[in-house]
PDB file of N, CA and C in Angstrom:
ATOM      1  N   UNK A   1       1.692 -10.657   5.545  1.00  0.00           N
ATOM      2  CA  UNK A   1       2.048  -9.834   6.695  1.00  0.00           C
ATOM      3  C   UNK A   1       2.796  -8.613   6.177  1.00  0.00           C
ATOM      4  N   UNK A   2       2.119  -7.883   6.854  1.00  0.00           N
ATOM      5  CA  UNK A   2       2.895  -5.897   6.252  1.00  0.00           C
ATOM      6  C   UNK A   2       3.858  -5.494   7.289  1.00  0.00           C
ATOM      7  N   UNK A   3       4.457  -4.643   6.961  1.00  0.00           N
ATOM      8  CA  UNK A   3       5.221  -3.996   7.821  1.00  0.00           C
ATOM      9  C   UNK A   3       5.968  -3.010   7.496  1.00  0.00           C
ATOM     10  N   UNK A   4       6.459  -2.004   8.190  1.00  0.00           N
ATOM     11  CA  UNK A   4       7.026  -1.046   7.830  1.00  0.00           C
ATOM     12  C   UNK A   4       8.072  -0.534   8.989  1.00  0.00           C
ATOM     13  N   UNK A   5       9.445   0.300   8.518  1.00  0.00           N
ATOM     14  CA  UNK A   5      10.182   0.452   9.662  1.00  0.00           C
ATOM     15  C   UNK A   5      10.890   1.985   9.320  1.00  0.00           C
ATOM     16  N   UNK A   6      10.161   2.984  10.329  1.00  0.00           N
ATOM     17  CA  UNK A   6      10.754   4.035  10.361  1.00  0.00           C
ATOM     18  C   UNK A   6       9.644   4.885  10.604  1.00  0.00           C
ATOM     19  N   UNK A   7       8.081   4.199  10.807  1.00  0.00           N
ATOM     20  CA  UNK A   7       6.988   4.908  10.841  1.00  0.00           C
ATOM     21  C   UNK A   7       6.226   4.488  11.550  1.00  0.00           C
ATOM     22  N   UNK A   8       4.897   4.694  11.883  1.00  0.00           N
ATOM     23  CA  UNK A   8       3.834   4.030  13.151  1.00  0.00           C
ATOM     24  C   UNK A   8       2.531   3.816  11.738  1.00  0.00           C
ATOM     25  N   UNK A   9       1.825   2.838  12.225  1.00  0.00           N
ATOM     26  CA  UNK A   9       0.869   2.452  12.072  1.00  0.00           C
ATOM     27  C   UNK A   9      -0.743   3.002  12.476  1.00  0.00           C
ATOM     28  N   UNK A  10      -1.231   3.975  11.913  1.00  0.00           N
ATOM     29  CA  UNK A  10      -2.306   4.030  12.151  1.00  0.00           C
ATOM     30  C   UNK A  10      -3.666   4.552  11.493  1.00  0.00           C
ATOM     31  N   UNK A  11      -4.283   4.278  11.462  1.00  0.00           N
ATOM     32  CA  UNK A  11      -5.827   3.764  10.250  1.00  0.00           C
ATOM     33  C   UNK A  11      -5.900   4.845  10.116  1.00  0.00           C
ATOM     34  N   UNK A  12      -6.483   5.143   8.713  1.00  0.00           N
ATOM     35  CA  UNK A  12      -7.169   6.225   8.379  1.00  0.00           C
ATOM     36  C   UNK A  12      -7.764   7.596   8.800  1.00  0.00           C
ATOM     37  N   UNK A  13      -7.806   8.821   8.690  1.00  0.00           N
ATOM     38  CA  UNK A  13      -8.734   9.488   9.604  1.00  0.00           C
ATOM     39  C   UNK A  13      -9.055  11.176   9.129  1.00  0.00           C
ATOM     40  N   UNK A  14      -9.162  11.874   9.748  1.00  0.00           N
ATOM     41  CA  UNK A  14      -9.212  13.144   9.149  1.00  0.00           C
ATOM     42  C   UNK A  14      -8.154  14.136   9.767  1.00  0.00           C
ATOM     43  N   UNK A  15      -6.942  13.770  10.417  1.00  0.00           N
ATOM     44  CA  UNK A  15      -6.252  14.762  10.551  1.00  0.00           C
ATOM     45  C   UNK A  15      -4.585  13.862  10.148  1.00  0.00           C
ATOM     46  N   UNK A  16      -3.878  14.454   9.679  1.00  0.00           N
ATOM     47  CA  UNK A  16      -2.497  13.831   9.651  1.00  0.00           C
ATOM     48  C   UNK A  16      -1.706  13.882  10.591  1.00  0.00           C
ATOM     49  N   UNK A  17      -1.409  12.736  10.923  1.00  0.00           N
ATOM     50  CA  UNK A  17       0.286  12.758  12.026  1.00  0.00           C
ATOM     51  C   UNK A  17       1.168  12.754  11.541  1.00  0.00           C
ATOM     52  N   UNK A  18       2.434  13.795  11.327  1.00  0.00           N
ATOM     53  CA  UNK A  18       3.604  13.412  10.444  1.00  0.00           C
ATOM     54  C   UNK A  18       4.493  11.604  11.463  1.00  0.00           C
ATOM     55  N   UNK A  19       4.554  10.978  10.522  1.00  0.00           N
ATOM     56  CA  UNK A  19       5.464   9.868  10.887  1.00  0.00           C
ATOM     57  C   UNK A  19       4.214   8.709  10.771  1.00  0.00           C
ATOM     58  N   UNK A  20       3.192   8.718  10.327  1.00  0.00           N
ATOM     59  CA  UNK A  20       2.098   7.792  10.811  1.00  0.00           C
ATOM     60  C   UNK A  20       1.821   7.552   9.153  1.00  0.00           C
ATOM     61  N   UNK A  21       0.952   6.064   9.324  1.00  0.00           N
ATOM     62  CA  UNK A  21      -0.062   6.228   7.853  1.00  0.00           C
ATOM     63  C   UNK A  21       0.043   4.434   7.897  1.00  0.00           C
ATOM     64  N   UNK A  22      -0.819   4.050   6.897  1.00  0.00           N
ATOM     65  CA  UNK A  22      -1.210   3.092   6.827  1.00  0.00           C
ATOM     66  C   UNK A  22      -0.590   2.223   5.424  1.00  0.00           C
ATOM     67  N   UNK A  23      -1.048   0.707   5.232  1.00  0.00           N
ATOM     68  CA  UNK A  23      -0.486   0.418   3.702  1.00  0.00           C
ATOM     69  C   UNK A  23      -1.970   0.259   3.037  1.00  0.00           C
ATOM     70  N   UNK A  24      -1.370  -0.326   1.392  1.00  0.00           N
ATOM     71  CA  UNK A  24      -2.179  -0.239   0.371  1.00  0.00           C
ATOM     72  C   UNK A  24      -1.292  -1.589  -0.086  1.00  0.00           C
ATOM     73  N   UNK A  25      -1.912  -2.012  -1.104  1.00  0.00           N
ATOM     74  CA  UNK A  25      -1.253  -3.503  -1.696  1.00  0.00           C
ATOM     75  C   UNK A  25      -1.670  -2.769  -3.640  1.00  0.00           C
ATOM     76  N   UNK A  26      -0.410  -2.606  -4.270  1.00  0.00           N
ATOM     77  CA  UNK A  26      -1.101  -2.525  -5.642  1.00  0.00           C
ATOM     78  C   UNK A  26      -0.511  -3.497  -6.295  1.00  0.00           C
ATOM     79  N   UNK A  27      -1.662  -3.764  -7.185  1.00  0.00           N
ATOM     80  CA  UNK A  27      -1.450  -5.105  -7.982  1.00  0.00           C
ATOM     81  C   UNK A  27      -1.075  -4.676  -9.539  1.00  0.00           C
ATOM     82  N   UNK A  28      -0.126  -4.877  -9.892  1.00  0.00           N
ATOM     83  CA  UNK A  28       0.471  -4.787 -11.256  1.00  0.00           C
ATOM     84  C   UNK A  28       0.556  -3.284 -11.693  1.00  0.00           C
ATOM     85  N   UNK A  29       0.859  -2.357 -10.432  1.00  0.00           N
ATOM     86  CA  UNK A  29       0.755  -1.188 -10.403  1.00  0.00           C
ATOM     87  C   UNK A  29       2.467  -1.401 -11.812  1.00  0.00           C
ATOM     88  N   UNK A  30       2.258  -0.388 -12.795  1.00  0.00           N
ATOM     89  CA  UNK A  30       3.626   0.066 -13.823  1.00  0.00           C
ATOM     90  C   UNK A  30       4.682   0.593 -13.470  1.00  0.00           C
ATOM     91  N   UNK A  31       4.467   1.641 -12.242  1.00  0.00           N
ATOM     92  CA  UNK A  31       5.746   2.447 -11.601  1.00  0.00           C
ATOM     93  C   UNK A  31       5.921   1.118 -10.648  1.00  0.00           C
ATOM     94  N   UNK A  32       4.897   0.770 -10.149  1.00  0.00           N
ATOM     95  CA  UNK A  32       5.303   0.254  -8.337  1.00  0.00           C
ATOM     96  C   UNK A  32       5.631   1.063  -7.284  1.00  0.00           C
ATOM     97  N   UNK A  33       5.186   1.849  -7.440  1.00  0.00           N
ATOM     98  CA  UNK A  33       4.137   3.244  -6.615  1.00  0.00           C
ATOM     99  C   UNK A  33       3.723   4.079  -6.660  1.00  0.00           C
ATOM    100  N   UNK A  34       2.998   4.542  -5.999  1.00  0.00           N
ATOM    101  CA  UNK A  34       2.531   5.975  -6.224  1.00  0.00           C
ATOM    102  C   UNK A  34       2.838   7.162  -6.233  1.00  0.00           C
ATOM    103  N   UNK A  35       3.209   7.939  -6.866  1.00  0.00           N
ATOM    104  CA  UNK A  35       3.719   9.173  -6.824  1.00  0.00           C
ATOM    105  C   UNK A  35       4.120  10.148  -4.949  1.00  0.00           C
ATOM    106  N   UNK A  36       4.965  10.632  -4.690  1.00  0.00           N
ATOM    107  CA  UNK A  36       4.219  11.246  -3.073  1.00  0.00           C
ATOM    108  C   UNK A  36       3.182  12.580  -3.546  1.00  0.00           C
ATOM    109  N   UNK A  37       2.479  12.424  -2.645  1.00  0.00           N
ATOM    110  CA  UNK A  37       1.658  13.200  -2.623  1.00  0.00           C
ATOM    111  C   UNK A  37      -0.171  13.054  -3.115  1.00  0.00           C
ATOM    112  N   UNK A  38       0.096  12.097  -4.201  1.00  0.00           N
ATOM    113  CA  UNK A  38      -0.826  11.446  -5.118  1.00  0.00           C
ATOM    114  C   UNK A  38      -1.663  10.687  -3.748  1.00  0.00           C
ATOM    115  N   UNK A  39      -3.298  10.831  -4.245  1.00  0.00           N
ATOM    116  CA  UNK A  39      -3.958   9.588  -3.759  1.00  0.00           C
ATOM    117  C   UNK A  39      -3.817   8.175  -3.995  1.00  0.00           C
ATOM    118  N   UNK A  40      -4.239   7.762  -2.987  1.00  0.00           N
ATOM    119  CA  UNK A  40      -3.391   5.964  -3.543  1.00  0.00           C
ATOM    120  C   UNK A  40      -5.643   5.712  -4.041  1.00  0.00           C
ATOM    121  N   UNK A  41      -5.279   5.782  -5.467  1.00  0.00           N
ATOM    122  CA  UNK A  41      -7.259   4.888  -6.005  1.00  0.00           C
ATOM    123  C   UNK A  41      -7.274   4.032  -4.925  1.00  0.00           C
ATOM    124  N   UNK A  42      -8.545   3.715  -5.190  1.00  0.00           N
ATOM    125  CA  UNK A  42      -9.017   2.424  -4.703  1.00  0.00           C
ATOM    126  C   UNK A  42      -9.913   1.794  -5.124  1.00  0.00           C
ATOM    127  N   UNK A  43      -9.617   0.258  -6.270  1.00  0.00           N
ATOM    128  CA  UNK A  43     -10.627  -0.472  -6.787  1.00  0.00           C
ATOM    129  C   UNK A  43      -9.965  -1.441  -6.373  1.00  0.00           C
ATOM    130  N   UNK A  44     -10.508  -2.452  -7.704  1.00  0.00           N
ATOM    131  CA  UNK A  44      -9.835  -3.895  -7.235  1.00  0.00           C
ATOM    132  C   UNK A  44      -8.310  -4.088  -7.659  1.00  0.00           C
ATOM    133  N   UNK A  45      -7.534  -2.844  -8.444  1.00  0.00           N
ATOM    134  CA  UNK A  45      -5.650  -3.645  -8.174  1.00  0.00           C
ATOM    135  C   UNK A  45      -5.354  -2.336  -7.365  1.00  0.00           C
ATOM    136  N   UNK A  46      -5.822  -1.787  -6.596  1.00  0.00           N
ATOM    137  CA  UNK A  46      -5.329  -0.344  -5.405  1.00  0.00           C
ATOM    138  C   UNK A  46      -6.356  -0.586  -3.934  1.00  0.00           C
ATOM    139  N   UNK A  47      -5.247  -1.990  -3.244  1.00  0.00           N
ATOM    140  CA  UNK A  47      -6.280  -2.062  -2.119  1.00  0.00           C
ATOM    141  C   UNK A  47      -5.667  -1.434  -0.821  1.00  0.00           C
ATOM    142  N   UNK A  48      -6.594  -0.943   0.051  1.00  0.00           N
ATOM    143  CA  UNK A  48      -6.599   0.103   1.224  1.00  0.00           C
ATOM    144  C   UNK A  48      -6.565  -0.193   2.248  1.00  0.00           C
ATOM    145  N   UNK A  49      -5.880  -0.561   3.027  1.00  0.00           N
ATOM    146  CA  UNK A  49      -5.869  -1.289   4.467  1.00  0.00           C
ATOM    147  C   UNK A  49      -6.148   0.231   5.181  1.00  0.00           C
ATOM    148  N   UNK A  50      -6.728   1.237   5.405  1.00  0.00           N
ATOM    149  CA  UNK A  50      -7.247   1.998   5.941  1.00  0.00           C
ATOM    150  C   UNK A  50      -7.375   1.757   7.700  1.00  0.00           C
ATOM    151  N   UNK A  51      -7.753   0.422   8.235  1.00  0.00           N
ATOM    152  CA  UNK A  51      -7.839   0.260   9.405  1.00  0.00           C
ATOM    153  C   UNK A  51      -6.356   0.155  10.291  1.00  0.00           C
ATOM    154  N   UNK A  52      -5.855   0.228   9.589  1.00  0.00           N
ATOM    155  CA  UNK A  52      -4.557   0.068  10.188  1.00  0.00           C
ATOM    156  C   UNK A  52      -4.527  -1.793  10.001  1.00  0.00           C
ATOM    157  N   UNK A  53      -4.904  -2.374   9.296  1.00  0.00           N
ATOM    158  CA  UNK A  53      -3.963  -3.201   9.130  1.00  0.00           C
ATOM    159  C   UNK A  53      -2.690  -4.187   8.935  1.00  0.00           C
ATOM    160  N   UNK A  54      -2.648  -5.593   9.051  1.00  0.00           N
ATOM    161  CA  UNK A  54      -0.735  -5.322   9.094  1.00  0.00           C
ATOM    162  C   UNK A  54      -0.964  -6.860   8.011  1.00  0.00           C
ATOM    163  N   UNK A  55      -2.242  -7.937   8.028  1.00  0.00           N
ATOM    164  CA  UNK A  55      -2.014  -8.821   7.863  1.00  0.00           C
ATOM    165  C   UNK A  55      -3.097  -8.737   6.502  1.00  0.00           C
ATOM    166  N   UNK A  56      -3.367  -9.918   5.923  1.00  0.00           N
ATOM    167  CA  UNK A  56      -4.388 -10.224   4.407  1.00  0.00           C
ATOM    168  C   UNK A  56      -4.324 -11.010   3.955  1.00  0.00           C
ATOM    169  N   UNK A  57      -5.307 -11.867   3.400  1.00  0.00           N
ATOM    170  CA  UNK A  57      -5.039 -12.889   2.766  1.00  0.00           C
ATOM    171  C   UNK A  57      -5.513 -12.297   1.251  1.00  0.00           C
ATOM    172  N   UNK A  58      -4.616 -12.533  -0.134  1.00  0.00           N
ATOM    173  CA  UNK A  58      -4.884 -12.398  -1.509  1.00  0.00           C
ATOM    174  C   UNK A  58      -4.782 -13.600  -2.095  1.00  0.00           C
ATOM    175  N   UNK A  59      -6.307 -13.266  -2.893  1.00  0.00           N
ATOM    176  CA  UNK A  59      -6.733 -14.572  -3.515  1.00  0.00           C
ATOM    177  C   UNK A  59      -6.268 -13.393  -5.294  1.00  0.00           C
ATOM    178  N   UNK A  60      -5.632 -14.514  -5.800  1.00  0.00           N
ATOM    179  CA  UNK A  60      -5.556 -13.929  -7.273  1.00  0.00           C
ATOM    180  C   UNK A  60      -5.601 -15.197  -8.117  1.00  0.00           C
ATOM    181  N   UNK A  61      -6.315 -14.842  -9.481  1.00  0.00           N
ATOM    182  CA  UNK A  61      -5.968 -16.047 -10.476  1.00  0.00           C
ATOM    183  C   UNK A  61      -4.229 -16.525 -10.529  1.00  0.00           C
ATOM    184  N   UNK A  62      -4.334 -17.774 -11.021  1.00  0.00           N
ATOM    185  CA  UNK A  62      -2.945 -17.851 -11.577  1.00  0.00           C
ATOM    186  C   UNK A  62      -2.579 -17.158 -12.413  1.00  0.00           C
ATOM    187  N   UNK A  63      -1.074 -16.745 -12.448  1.00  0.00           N
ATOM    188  CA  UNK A  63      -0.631 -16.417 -13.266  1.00  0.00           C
ATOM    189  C   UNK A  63       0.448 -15.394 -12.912  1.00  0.00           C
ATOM    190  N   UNK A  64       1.212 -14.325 -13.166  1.00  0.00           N
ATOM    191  CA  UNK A  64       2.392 -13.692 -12.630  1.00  0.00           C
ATOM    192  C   UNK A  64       1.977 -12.532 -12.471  1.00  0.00           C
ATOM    193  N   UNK A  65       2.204 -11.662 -11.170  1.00  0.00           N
ATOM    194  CA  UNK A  65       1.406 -10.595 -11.087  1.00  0.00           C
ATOM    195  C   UNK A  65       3.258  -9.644 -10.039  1.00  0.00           C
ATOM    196  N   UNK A  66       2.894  -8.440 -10.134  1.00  0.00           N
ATOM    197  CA  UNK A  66       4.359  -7.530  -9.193  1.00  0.00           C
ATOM    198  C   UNK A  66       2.580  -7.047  -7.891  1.00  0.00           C
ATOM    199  N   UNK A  67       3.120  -7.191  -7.039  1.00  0.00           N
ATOM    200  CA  UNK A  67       2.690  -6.361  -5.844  1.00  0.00           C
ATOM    201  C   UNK A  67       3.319  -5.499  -5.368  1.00  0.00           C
ATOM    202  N   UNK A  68       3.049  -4.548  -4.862  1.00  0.00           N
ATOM    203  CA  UNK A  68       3.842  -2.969  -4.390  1.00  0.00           C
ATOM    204  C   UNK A  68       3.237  -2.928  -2.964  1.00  0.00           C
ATOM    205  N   UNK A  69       3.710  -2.482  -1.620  1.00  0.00           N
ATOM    206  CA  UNK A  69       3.451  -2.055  -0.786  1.00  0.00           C
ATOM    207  C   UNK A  69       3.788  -1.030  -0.966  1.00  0.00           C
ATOM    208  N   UNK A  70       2.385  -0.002  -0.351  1.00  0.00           N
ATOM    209  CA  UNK A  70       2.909   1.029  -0.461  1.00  0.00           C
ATOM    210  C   UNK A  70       1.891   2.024   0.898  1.00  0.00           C
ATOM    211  N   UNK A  71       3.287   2.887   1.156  1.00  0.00           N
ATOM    212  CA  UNK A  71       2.777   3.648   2.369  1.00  0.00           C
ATOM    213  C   UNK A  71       1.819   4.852   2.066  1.00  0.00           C
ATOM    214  N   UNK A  72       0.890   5.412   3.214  1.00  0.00           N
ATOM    215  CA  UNK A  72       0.315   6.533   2.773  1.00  0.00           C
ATOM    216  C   UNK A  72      -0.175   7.349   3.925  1.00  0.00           C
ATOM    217  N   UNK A  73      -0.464   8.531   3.955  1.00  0.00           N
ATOM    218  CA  UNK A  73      -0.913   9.310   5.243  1.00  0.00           C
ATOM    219  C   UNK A  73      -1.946   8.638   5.971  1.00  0.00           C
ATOM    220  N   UNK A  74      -2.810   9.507   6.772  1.00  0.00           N
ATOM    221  CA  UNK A  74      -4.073   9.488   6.817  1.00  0.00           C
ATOM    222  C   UNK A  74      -5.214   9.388   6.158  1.00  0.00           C
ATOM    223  N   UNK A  75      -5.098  10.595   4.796  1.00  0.00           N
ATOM    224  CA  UNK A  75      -5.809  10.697   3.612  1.00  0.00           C
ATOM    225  C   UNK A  75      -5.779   9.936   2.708  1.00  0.00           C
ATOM    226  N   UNK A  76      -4.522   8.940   2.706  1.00  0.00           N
ATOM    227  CA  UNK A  76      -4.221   7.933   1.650  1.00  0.00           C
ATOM    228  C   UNK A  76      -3.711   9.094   0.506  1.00  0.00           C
ATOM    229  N   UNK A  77      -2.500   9.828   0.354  1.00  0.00           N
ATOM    230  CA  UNK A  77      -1.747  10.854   0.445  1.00  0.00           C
ATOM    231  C   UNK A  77      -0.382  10.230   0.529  1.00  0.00           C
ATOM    232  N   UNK A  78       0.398   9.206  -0.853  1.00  0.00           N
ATOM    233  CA  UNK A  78       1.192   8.732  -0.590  1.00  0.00           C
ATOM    234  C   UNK A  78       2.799   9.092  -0.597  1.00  0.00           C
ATOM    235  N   UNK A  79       3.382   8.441   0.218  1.00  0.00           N
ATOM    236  CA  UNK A  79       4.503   8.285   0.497  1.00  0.00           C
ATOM    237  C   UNK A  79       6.129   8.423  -0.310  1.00  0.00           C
ATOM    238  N   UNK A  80       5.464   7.845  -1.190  1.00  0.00           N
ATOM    239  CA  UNK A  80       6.287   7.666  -2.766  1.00  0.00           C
ATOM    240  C   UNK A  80       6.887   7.098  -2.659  1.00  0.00           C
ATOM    241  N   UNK A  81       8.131   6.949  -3.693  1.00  0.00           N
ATOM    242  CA  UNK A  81       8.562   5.528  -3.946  1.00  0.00           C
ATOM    243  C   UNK A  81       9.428   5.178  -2.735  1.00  0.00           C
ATOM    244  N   UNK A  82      10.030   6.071  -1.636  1.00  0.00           N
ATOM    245  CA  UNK A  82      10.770   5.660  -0.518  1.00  0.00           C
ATOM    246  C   UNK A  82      10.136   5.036   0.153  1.00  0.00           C
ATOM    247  N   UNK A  83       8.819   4.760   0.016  1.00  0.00           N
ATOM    248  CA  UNK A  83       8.175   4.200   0.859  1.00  0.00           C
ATOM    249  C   UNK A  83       7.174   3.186   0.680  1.00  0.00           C
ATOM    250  N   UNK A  84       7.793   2.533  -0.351  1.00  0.00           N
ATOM    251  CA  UNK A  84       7.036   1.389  -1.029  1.00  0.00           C
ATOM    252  C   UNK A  84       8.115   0.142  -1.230  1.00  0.00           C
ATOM    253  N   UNK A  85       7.755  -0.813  -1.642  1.00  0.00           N
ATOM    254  CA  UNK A  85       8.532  -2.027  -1.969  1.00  0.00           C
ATOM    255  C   UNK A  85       7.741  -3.261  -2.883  1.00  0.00           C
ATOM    256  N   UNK A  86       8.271  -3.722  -3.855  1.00  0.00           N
ATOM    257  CA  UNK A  86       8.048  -3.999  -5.223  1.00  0.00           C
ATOM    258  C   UNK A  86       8.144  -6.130  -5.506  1.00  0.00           C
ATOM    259  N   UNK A  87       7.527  -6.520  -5.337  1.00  0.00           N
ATOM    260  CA  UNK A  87       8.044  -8.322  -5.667  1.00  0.00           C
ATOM    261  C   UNK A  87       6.857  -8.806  -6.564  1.00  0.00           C
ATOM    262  N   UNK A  88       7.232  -9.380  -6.769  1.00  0.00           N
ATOM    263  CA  UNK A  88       6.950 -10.094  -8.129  1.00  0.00           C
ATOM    264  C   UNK A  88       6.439 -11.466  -7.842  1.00  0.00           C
ATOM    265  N   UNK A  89       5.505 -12.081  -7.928  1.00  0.00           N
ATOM    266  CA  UNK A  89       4.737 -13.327  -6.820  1.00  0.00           C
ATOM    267  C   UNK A  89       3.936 -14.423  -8.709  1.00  0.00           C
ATOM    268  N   UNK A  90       4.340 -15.612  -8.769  1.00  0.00           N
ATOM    269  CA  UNK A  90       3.470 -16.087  -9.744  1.00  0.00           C
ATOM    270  C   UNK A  90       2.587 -17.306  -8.926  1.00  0.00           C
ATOM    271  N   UNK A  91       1.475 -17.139  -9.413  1.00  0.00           N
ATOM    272  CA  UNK A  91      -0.034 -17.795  -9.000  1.00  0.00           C
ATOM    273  C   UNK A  91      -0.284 -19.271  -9.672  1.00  0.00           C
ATOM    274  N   UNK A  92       0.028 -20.294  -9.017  1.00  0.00           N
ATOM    275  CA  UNK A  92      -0.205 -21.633  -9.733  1.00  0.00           C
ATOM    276  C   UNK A  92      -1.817 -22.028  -9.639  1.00  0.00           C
TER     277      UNK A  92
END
């Protein structure tokens, strides 16, 4: 379950709302976020909840991995590090 507090929730699109944007989940991202301004990639450790998502289920091998939430515009146009949050999860 995602969440965020100080901003609105809403999917992807082609124009920006200041105060709005969606999350991303990065997996073993090195900073533990994305730069602001930077596109947030998107493969398999830079995932895009674009729809406005809030919830997900992650399947990962075992083993110890950091996850980052991290916020981003419309464009996926991120937030930076004020707007991300960093834990550390190990996979039995």
């Amino acid at each position: 379950i995602m969440g965020v507090t100080g901003m609105t929730i809403e999917p992807a699109g082609d124009k920006i709302t200041p105060g709005t944007g969606h999350h991303h989940i990065l997996i073993d991202n090195d900073l533990g976020y994305i730069p602001s301004g930077e596109i947030v990639p998107m493969d398999e450790k830079n995932i895009h909840f674009g729809k406005g998502q809030t919830e997900t289920m992650l399947e990962l091998e075992p083993g110890t991995y950091t996850l980052s939430l991290q916020f981003a515009n419309a464009f996926h146009e991120s937030y930076g590090e004020q707007m991300s949050k960093t834990i550390s999860v190990t996979v039995k």
